[in-house]
Protein backbone atom coordinates (compact mmCIF):
# COMPACT_ATOMS: atom_id res chain seq x y z
CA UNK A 1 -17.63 58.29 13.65
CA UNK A 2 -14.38 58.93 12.55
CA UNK A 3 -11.42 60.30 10.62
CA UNK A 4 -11.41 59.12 7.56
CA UNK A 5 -9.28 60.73 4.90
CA UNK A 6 -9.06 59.23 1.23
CA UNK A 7 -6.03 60.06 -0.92
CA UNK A 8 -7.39 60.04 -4.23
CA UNK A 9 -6.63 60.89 -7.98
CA UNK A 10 -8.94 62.07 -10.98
CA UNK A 11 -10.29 59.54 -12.66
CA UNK A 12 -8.65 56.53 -11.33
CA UNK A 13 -11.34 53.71 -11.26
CA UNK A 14 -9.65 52.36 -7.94
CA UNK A 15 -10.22 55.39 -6.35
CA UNK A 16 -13.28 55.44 -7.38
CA UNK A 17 -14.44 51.79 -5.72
CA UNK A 18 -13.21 53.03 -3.08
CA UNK A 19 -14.87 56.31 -3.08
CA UNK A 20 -18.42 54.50 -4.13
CA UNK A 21 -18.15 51.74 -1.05
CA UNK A 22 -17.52 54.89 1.69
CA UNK A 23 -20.97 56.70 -0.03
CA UNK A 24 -22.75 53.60 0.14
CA UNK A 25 -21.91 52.73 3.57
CA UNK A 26 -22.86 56.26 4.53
CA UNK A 27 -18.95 56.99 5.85
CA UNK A 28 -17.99 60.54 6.39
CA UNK A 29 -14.71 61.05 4.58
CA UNK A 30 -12.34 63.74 3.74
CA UNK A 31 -11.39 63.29 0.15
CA UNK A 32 -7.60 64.91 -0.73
CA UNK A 33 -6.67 64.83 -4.61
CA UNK A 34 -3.19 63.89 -5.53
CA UNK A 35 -1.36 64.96 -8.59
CA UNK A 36 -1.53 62.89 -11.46
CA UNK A 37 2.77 62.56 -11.42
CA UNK A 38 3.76 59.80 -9.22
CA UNK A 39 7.20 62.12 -7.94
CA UNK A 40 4.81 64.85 -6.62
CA UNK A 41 2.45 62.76 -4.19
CA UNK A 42 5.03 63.72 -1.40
CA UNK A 43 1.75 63.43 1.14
CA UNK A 44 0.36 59.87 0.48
CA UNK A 45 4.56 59.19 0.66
CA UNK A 46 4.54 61.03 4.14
CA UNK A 47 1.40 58.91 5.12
CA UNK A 48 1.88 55.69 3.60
CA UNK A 49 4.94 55.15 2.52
CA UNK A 50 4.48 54.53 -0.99
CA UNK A 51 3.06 57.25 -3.54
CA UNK A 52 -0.10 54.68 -4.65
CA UNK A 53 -3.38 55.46 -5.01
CA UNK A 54 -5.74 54.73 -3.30
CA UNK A 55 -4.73 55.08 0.40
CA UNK A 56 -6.92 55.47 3.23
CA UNK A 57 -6.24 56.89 6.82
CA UNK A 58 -8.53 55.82 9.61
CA UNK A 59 -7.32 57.88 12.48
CA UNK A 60 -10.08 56.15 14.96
CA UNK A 61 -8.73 52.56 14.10
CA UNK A 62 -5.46 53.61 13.46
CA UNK A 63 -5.06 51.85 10.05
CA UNK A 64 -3.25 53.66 7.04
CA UNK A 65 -3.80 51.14 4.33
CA UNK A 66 -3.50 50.85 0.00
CA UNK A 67 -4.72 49.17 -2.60
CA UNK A 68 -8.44 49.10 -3.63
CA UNK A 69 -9.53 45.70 -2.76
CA UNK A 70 -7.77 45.55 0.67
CA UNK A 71 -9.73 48.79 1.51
CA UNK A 72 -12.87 47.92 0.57
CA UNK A 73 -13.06 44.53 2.70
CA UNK A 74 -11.40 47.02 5.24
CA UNK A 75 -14.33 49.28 5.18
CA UNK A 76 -17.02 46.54 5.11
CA UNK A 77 -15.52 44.64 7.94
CA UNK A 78 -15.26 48.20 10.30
CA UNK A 79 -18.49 49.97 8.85
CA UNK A 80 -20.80 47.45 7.22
């Protein structure tokens, strides 16, 4: 199973969710930590197009996708 890399930040509850929903749906992830300042996440920019956190990148379904809640049903729909 796949690619799965979550751009997170420390201590954002969002992140978290979506953090807690990979773990308990036994996903293999890749977890990259973006800095706290919104003008330095230059890589979820590159990736996403926006600098918010959470954003996911599922290279075998070829989804690159934000917010928390949208993720989440994301992950239960593919991996549930």
């Amino acid at each position: 199973m796949g690619a799965i890399t979550l751009y997170q930040l420390e201590g954002c509850p969002y992140c978290e969710r979506v953090a807690d929903r990979l773990d308990e749906l036994d996903v293999d992830y890749e977890s990259n930590w973006v800095e706290s300042l919104h003008s330095e996440r230059d890589e979820v920019k590159r990736v996403s197009g926006q600098r918010q956190v959470p954003v996911i990148v599922d290279e075998d379904a070829g989804v690159t996708m934000a917010e928390s809640e949208r993720i989440v049903d994301f992950l239960d729909a593919s991996y549930a």
